[in-house]
Protein backbone atom coordinates (compact mmCIF):
# COMPACT_ATOMS: atom_id res chain seq x y z
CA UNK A 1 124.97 41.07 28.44
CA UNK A 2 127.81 40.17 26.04
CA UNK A 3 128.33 36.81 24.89
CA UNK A 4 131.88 37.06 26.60
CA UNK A 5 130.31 37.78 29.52
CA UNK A 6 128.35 35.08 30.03
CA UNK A 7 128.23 32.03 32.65
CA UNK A 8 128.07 29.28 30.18
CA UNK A 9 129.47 26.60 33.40
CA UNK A 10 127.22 26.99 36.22
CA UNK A 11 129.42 25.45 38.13
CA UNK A 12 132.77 26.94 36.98
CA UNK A 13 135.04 29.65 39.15
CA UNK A 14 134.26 33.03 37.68
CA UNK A 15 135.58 36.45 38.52
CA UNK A 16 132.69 39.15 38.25
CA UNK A 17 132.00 42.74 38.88
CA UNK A 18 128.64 44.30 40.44
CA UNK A 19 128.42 48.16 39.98
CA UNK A 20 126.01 50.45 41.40
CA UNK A 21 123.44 52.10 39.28
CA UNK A 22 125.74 55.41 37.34
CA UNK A 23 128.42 54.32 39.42
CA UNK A 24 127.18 55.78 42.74
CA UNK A 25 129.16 55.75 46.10
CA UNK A 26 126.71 53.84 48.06
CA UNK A 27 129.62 51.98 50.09
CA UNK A 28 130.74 55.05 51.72
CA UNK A 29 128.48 54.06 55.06
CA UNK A 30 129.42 51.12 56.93
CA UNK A 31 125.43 50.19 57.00
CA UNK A 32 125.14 49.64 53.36
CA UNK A 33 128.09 47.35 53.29
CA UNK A 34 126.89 45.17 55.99
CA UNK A 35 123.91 44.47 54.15
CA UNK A 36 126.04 43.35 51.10
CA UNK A 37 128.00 41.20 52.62
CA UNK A 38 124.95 39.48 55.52
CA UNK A 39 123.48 38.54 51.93
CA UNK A 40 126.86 37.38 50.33
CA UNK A 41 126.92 35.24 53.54
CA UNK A 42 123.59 33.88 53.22
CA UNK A 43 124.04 32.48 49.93
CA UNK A 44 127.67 30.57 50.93
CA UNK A 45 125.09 29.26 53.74
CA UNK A 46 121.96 28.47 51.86
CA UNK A 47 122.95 28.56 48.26
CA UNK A 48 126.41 27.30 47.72
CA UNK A 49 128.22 30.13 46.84
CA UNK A 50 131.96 29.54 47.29
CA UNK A 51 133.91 33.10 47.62
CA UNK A 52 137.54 32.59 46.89
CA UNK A 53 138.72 36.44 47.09
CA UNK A 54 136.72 39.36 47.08
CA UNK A 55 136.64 43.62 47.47
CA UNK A 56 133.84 45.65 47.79
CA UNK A 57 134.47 49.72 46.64
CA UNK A 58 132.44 52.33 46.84
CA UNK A 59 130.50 51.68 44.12
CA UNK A 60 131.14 48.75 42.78
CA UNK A 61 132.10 44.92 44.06
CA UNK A 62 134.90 42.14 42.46
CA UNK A 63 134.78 38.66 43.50
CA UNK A 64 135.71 35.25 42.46
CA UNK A 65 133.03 32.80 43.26
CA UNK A 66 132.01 29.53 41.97
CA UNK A 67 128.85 27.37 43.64
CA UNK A 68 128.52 23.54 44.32
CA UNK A 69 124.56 24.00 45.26
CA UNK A 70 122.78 26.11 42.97
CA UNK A 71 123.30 27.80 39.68
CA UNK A 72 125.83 30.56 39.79
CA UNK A 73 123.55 32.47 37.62
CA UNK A 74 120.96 32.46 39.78
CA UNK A 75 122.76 33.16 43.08
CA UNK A 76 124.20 36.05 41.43
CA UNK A 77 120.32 37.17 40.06
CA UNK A 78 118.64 36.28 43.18
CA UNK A 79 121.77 38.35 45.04
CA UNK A 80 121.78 41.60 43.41
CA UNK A 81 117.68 41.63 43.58
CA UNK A 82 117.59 41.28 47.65
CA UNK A 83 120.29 43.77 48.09
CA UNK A 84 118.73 45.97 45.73
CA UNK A 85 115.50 46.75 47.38
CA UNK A 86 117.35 45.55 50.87
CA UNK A 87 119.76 48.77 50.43
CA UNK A 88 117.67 51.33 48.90
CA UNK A 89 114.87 50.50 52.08
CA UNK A 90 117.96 51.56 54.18
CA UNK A 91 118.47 54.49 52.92
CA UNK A 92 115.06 55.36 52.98
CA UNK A 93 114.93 54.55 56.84
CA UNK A 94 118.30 56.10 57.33
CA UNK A 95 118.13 59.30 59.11
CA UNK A 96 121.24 60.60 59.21
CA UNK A 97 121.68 59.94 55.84
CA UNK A 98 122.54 63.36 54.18
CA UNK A 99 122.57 62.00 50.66
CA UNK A 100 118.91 60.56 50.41
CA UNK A 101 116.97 62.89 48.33
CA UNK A 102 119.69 62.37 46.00
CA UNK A 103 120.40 58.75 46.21
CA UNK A 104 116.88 57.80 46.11
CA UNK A 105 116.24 60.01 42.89
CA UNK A 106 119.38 58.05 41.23
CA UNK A 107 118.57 54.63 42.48
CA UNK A 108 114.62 54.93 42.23
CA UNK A 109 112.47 55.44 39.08
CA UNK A 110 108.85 55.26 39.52
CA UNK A 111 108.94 52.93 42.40
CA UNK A 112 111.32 51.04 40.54
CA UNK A 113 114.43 50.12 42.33
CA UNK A 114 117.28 50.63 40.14
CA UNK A 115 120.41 49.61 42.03
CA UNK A 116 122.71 47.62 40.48
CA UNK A 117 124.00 48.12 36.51
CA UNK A 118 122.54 44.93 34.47
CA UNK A 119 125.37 42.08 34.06
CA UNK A 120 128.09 41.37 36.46
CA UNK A 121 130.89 41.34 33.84
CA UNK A 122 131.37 37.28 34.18
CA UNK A 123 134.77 35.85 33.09
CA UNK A 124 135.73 32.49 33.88
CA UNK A 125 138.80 31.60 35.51
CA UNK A 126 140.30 28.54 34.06
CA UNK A 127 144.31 28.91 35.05
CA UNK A 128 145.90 29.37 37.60
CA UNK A 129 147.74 31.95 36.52
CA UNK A 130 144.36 33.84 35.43
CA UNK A 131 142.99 33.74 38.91
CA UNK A 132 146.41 34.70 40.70
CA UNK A 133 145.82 38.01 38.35
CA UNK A 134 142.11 38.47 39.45
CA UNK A 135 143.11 38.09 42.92
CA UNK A 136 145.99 40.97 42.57
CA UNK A 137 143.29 43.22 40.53
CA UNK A 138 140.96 42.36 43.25
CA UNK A 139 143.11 43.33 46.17
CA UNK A 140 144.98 46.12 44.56
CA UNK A 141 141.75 47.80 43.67
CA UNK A 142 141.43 49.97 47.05
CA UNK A 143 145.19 50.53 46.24
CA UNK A 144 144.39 52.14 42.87
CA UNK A 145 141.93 54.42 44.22
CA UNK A 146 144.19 56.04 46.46
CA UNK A 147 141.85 54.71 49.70
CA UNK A 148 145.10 52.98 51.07
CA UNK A 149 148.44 52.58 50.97
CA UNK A 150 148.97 48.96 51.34
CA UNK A 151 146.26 46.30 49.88
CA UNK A 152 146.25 44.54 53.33
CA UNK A 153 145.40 47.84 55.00
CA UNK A 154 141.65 47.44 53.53
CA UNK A 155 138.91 46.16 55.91
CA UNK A 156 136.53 45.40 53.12
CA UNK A 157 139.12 42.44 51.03
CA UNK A 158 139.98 39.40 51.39
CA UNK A 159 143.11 40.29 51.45
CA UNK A 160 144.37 40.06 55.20
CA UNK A 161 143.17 36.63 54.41
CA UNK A 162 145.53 36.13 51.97
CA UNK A 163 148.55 37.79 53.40
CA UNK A 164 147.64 36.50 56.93
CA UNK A 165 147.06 39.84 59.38
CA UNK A 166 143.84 39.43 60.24
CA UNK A 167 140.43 37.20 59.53
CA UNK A 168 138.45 39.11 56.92
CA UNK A 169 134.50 39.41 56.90
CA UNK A 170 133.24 36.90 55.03
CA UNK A 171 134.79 32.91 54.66
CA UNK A 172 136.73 32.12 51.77
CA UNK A 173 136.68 28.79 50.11
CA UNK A 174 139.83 26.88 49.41
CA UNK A 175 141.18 27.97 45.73
C-alpha cells in the first residue's frame, strides 16, 4: 500500500475503495451483496464503524467511513477477511450459480481465498468541500457506468438517503 494511501488517523473520516480480486463482477447477484452489506452492518453495530455515504458496484465498493470504537484499520482488515471467505462459501453453495467454475478459479488459489485486491485506496477527508466531492463520485458512480439514469435511481447508494426518496440499506451517520 502507498504511503498516500494510508490511515495514519484511526479515527479520522476516510473515503476508500474495496475491489474484487481482477476486477470481477461478483455484485451482479443480489446474494453476494447482502452478505456485504449484513457485515458492513455488523461492524457499525459491534465495531464502530460510522458510514457517512456509500455505493457498492459490481466489482468494486466506495464509502466514507470513520469509527469511534475500534481502529479503522482494523475494521476495514477484519471486514474484507469475513466477506472474503463469507462470499466465495456462497458461491460454492450456490446452485444456480452459472459462473462458479469460473469464479472460484479467479477468486481461489490453492485453497486460498483471494477476494478482495490488497489496500482499500484510503484518503482522508479533511474539508468539507473534499467530502461533498467523494459523496458526488460516490453516488454518480452507477451513473458513470451506464447502470442508471439518475444517481437516486440506484438501490445499492446512499443516495436516496441523501436526496430523500427512499431509506437506503444500511444507516448513515451524521456528516
Amino acid at each position: 500500500m502507498g504511503y498516500a494511501y494510508r490511515i495514519y488517523d484511526q479515527f479520522g473520516q476516510y473515503f476508500i475503495t474495496c475491489t474484487v480480486n481482477q476486477w470481477v463482477d461478483v455484485f451482479t447477484r443480489r446474494t453476494y451483496i447482502d452478505i456485504l452489506l449484513a457485515s458492513i452492518r455488523h461492524c457499525q453495530q459491534h465495531k464502530g464503524l460510522k458510514v457517512y455515504a456509500w455505493v457498492v458496484m459490481t466489482n468494486h465498493i466506495h464509502m466514507i467511513i470513520s469509527s469511534d470504537k475500534e481502529k479503522l484499520s482494523d475494521i476495514i482488515r477484519d471486514f474484507k477477511k469475513f466477506t472474503s471467505s463469507r462470499i466465495v462459501a456462497a458461491i460454492k453453495e450456490n446452485m444456480k450459480e452459472s459462473r462458479k467454475s469460473w469464479l472460484l478459479w479467479l477468486l481461489k488459489k490453492e485453497d486460498k481465498v483471494i477476494f478482495w485486491q490488497e489496500g482499500y485506496h484510503g484518503e482522508e477527508i479533511r474539508t468539507q468541500s473534499f467530502f461533498d466531492t467523494k459523496i458526488t463520485y460516490i453516488h454518480m458512480n452507477p451513473v458513470r457506468a451506464g447502470i442508471v439514469e439518475k444517481e437516486e435511481e440506484y438501490m445499492y447508494s446512499s443516495c436516496g438517503d441523501y436526496y430523500g426518496t427512499r431509506k437506503g440499506l444500511l444507516e448513515l451517520a451524521d456528516s
